[in-house]
C-alpha atoms as a PDB file:
ATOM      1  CA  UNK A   1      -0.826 -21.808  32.365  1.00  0.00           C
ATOM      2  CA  UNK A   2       2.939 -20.795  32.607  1.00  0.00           C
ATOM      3  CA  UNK A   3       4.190 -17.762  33.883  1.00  0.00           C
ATOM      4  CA  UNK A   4       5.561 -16.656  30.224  1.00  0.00           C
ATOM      5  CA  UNK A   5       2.033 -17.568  28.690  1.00  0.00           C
ATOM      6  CA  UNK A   6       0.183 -16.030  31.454  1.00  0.00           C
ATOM      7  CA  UNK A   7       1.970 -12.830  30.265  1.00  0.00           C
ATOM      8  CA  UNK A   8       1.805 -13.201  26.495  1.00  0.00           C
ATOM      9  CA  UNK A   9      -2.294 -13.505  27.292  1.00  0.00           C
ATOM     10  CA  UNK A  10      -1.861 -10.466  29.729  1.00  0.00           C
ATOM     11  CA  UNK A  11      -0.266  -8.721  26.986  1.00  0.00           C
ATOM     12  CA  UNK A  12      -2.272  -9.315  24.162  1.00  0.00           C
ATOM     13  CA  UNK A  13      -5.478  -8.266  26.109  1.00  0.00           C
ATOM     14  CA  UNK A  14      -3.801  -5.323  26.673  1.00  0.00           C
ATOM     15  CA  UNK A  15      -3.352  -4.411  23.113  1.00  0.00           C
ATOM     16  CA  UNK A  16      -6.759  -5.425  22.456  1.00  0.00           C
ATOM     17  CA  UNK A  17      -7.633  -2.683  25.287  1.00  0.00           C
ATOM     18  CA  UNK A  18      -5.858  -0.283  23.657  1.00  0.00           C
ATOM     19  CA  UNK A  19      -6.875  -1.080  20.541  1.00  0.00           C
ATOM     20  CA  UNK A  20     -10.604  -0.627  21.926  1.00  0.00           C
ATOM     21  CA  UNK A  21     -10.012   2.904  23.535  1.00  0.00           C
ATOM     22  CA  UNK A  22      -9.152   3.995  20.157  1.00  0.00           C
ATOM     23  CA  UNK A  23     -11.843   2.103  18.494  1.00  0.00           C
ATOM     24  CA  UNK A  24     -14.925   1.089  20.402  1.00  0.00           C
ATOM     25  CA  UNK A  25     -18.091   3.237  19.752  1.00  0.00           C
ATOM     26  CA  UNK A  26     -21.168   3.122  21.266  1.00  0.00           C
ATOM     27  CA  UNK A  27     -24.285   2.069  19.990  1.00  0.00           C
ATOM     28  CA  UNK A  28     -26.610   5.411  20.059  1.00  0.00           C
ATOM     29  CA  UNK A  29     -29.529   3.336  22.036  1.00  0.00           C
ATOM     30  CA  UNK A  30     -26.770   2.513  25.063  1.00  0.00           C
ATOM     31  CA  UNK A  31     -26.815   5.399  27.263  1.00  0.00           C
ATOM     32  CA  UNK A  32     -30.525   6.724  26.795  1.00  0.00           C
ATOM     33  CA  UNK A  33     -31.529   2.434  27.515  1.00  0.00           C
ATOM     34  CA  UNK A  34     -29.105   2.400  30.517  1.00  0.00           C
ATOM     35  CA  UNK A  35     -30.488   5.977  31.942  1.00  0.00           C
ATOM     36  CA  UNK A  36     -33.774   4.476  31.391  1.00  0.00           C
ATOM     37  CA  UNK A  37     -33.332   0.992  32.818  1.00  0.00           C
ATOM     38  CA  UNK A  38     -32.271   3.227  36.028  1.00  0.00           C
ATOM     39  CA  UNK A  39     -34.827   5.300  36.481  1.00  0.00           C
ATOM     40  CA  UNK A  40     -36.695   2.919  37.193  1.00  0.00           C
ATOM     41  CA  UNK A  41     -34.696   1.989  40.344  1.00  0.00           C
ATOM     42  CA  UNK A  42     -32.849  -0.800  38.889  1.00  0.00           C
ATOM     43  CA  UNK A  43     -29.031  -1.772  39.347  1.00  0.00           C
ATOM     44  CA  UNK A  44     -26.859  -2.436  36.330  1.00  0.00           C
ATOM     45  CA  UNK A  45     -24.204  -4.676  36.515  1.00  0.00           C
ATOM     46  CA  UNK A  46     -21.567  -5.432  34.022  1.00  0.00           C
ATOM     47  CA  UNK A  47     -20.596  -9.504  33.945  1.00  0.00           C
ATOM     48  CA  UNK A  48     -17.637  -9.513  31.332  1.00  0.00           C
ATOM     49  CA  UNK A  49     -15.540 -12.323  29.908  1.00  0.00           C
ATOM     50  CA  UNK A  50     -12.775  -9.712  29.173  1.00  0.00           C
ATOM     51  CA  UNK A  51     -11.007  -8.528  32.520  1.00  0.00           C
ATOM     52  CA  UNK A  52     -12.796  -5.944  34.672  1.00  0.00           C
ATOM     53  CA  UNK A  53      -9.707  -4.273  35.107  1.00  0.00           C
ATOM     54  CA  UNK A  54      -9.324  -3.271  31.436  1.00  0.00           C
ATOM     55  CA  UNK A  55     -13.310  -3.168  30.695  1.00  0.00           C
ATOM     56  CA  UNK A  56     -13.316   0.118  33.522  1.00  0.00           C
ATOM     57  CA  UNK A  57     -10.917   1.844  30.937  1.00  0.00           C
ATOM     58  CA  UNK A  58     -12.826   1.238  27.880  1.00  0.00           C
ATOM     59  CA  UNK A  59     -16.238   2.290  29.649  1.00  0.00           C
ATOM     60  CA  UNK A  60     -14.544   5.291  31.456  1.00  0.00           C
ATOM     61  CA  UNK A  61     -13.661   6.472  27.729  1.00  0.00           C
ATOM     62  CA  UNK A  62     -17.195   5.753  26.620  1.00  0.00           C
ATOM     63  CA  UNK A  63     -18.629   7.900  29.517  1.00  0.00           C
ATOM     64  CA  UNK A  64     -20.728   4.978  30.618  1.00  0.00           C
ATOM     65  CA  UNK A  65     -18.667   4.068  33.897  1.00  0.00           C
ATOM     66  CA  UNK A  66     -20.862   5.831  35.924  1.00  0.00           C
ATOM     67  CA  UNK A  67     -24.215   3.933  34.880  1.00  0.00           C
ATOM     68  CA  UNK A  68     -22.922   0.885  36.185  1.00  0.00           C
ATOM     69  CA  UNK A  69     -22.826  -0.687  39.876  1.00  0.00           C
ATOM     70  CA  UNK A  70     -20.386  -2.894  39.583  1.00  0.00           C
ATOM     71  CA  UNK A  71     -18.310  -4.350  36.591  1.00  0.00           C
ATOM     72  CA  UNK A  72     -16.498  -7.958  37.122  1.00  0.00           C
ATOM     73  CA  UNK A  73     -14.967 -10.435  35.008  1.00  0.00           C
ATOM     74  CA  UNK A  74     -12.656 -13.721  35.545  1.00  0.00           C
ATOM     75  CA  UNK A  75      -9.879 -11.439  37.293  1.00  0.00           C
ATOM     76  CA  UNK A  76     -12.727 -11.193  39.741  1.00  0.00           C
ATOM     77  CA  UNK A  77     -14.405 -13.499  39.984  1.00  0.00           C
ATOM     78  CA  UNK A  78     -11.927 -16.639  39.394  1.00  0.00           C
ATOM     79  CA  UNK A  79     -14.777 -18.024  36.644  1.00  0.00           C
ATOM     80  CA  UNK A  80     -16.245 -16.980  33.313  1.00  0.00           C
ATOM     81  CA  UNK A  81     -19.001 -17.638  31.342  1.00  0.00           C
ATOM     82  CA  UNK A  82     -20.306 -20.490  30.506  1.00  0.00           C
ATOM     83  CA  UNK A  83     -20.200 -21.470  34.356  1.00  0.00           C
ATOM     84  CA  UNK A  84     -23.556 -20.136  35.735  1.00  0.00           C
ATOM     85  CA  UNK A  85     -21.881 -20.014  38.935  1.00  0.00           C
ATOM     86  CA  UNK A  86     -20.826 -16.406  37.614  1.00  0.00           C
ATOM     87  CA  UNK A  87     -24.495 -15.105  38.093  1.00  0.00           C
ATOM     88  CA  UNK A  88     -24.519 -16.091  41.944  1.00  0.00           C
ATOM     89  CA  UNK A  89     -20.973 -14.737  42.333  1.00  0.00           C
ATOM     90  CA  UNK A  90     -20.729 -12.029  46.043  1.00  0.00           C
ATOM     91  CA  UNK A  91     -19.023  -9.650  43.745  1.00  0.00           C
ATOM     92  CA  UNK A  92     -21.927  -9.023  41.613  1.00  0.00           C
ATOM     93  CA  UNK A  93     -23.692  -7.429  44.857  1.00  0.00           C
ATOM     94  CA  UNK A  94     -27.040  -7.198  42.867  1.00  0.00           C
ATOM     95  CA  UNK A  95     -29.649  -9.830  42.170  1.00  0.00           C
ATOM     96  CA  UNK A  96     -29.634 -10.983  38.865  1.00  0.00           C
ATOM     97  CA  UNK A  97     -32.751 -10.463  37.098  1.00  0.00           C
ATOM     98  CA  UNK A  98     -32.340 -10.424  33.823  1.00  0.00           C
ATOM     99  CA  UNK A  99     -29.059 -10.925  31.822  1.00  0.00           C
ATOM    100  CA  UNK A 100     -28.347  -8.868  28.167  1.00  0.00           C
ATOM    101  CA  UNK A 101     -25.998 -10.334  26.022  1.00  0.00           C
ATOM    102  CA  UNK A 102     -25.097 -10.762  22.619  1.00  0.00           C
ATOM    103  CA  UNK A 103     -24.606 -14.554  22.058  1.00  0.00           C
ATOM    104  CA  UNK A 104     -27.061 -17.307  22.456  1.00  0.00           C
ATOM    105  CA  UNK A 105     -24.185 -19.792  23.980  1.00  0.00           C
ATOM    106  CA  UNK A 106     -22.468 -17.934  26.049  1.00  0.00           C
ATOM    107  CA  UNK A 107     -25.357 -15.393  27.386  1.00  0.00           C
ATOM    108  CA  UNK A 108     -28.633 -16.416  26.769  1.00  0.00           C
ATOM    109  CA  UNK A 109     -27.975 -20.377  27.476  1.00  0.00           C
ATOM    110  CA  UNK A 110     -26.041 -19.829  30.837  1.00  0.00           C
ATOM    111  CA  UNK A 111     -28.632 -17.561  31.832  1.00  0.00           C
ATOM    112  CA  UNK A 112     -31.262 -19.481  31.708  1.00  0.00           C
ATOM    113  CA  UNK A 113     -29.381 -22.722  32.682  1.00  0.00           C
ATOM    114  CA  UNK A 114     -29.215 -20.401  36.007  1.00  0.00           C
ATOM    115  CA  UNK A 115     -32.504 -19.777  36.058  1.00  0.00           C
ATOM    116  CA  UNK A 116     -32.170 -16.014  34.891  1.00  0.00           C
ATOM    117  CA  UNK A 117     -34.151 -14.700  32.293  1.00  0.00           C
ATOM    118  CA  UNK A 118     -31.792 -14.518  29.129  1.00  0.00           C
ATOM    119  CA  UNK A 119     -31.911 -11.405  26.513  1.00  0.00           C
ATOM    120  CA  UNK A 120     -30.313 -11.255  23.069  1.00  0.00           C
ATOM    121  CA  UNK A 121     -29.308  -8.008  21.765  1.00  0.00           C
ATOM    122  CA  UNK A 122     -29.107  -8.326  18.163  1.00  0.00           C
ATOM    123  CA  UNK A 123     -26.769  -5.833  16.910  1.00  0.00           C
ATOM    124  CA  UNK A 124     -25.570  -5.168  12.896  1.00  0.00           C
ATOM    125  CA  UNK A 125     -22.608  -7.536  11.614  1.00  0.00           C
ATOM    126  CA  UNK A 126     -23.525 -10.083  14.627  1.00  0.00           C
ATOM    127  CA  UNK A 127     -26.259 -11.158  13.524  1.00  0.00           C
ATOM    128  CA  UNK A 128     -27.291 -13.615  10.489  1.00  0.00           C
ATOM    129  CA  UNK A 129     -28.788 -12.110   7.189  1.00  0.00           C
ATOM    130  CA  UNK A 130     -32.641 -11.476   7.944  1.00  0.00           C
ATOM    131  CA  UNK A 131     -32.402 -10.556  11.472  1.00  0.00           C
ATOM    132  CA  UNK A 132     -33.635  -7.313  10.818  1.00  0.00           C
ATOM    133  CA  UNK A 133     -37.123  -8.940   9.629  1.00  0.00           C
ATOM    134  CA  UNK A 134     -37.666  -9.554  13.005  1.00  0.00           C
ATOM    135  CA  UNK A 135     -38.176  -5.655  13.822  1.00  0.00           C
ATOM    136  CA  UNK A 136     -41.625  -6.094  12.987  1.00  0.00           C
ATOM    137  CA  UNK A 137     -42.328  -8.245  15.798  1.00  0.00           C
ATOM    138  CA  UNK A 138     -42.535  -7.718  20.062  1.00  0.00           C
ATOM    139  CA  UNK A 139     -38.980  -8.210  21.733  1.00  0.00           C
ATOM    140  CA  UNK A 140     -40.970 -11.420  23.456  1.00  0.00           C
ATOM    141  CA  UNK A 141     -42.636 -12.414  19.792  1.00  0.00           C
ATOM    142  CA  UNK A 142     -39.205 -12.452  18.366  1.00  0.00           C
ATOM    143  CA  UNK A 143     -37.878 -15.448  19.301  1.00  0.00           C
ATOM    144  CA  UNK A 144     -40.195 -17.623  18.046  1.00  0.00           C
ATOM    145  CA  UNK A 145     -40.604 -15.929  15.082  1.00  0.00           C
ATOM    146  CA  UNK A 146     -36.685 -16.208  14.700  1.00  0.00           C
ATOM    147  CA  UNK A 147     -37.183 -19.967  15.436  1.00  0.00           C
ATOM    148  CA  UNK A 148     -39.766 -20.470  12.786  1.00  0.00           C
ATOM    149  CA  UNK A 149     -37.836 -18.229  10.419  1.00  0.00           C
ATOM    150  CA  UNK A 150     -35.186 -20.626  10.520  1.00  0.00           C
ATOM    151  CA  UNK A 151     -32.547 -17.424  11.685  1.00  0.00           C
ATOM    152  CA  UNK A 152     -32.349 -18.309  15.188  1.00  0.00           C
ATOM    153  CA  UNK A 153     -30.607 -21.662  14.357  1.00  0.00           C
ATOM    154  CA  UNK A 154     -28.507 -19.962  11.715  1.00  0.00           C
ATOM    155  CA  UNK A 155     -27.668 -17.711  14.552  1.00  0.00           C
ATOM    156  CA  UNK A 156     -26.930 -20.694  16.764  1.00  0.00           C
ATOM    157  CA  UNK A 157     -24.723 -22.386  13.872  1.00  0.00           C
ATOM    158  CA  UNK A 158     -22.845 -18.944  13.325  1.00  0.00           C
ATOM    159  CA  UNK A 159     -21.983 -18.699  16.878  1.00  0.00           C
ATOM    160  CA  UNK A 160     -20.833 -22.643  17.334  1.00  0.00           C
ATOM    161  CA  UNK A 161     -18.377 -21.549  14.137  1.00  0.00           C
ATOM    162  CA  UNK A 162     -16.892 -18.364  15.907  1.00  0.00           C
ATOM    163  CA  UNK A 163     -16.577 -20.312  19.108  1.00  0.00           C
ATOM    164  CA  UNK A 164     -14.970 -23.001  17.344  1.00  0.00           C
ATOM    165  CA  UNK A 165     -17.217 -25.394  19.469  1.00  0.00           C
ATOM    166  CA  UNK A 166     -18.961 -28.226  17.836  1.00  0.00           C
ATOM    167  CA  UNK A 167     -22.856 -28.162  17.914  1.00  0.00           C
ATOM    168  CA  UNK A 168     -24.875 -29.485  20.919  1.00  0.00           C
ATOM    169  CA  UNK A 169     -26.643 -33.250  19.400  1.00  0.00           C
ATOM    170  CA  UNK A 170     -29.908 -31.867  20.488  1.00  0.00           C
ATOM    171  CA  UNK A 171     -31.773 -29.842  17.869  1.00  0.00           C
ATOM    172  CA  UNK A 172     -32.330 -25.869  19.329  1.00  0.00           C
ATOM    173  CA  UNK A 173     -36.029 -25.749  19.954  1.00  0.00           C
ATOM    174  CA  UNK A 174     -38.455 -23.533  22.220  1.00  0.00           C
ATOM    175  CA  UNK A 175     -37.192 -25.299  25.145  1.00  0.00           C
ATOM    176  CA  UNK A 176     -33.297 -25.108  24.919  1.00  0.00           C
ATOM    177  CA  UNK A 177     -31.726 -22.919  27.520  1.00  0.00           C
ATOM    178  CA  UNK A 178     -30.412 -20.951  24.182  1.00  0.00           C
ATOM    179  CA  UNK A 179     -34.011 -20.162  23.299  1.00  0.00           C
ATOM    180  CA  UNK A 180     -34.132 -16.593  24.020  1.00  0.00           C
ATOM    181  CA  UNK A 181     -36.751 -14.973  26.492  1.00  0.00           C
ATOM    182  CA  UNK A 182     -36.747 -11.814  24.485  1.00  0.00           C
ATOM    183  CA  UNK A 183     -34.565 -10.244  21.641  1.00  0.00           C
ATOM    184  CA  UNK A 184     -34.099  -6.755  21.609  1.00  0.00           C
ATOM    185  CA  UNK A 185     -32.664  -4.237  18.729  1.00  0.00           C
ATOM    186  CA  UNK A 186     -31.796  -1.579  21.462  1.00  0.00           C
ATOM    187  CA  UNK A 187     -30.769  -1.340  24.690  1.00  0.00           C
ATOM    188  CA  UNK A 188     -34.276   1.250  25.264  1.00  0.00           C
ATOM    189  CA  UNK A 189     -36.041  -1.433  24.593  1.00  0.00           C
ATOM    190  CA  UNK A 190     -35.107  -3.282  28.116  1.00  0.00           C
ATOM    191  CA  UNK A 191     -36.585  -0.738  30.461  1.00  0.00           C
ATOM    192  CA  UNK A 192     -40.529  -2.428  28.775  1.00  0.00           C
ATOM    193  CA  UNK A 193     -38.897  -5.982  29.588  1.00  0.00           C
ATOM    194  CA  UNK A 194     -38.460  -5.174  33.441  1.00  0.00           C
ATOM    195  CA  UNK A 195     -41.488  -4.305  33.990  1.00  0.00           C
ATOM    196  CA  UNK A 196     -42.539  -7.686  33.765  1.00  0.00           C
ATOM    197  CA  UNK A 197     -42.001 -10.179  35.527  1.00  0.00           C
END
């Protein structure tokens, strides 16, 4: 990357930074799930693609700073996700047990392709139409409900579109490291997730 381009990027985070501190609301499950995830003697760590620098800013606005260990990204750690190597990274300090994220590609699969369980947090407007049937099921039954369903793989499609990647050859089954462990609605549903193994 050039100098000039490396500050266009720099820049344009920026705005989006600002544009979050003015924007960005929390989910109401996120602090009560965090709190909860705590008590029970657990570390939270924040692994972001967007630089840690700027993330600090947006979660010191959000009052959730303080719930969190440590918060890294590429300005840290030199890598993003998808490199798994980010899960092994010194910075983290913690041992990764379990890792939350929103996407099956870039969470979920380099996750598991680290050996890591892998959570999807299915949140409104990310997810495909129907997700919310999936409510009625355990955060461990949903996944294969979602597979059977047929919305997991629309989820998988949707993502591949946003990403602007072309789909994997090999058809997203049970055993793909984007097959979920668990999909949760809420952040307070995690703490019942860590207690197993």
């Amino acid at each position: 990357m050039t100098r000039g381009s490396g500050s266009r990027a720099h820049l344009i985070e920026r705005e989006d930074v600002a544009k979050a501190l003015r924007e960005e609301k929390l989910f109401p499950d996120v602090i009560a799930g965090l709190r909860a995830i705590r008590a029970l003697g657990f570390g939270i760590s924040v692994l972001t693609n967007g630089h840690a620098r700027y993330q600090r800013a947006v979660f010191a606005k959000m009052g959730v700073d303080t719930l969190f260990d440590v918060i890294v990204g590429p300005d840290v750690l030199g890598i993003s996700k998808p490199n798994p190597a980010v899960f092994t990274h010194e910075s983290l300090k913690l041992p990764v047990r379990m890792h939350v994220g929103d996407l099956l590609t870039q969470d979920v699969a380099v996750a598991k392709g680290a050996g890591i369980r892998g959570v999807m947090v299915a949140r409104p407007r990310q997810t495909v139409d129907g997700f919310e049937r999936l409510r009625a099921y355990s955060p461990a039954e949903r996944p294969r409900a979602a597979l059977a369903s047929g919305l997991l793989l629309q989820q998988y499609e949707k993502e591949h579109r946003y990403l602007a990647r072309p789909l994997p050859p090999a058809p997203l089954t049970s055993e793909s490291d984007a097959f979920p462990d668990a999909i949760v609605f809420s952040i307070e549903e995690l703490p019942d997730l860590l207690r197993t193994p």
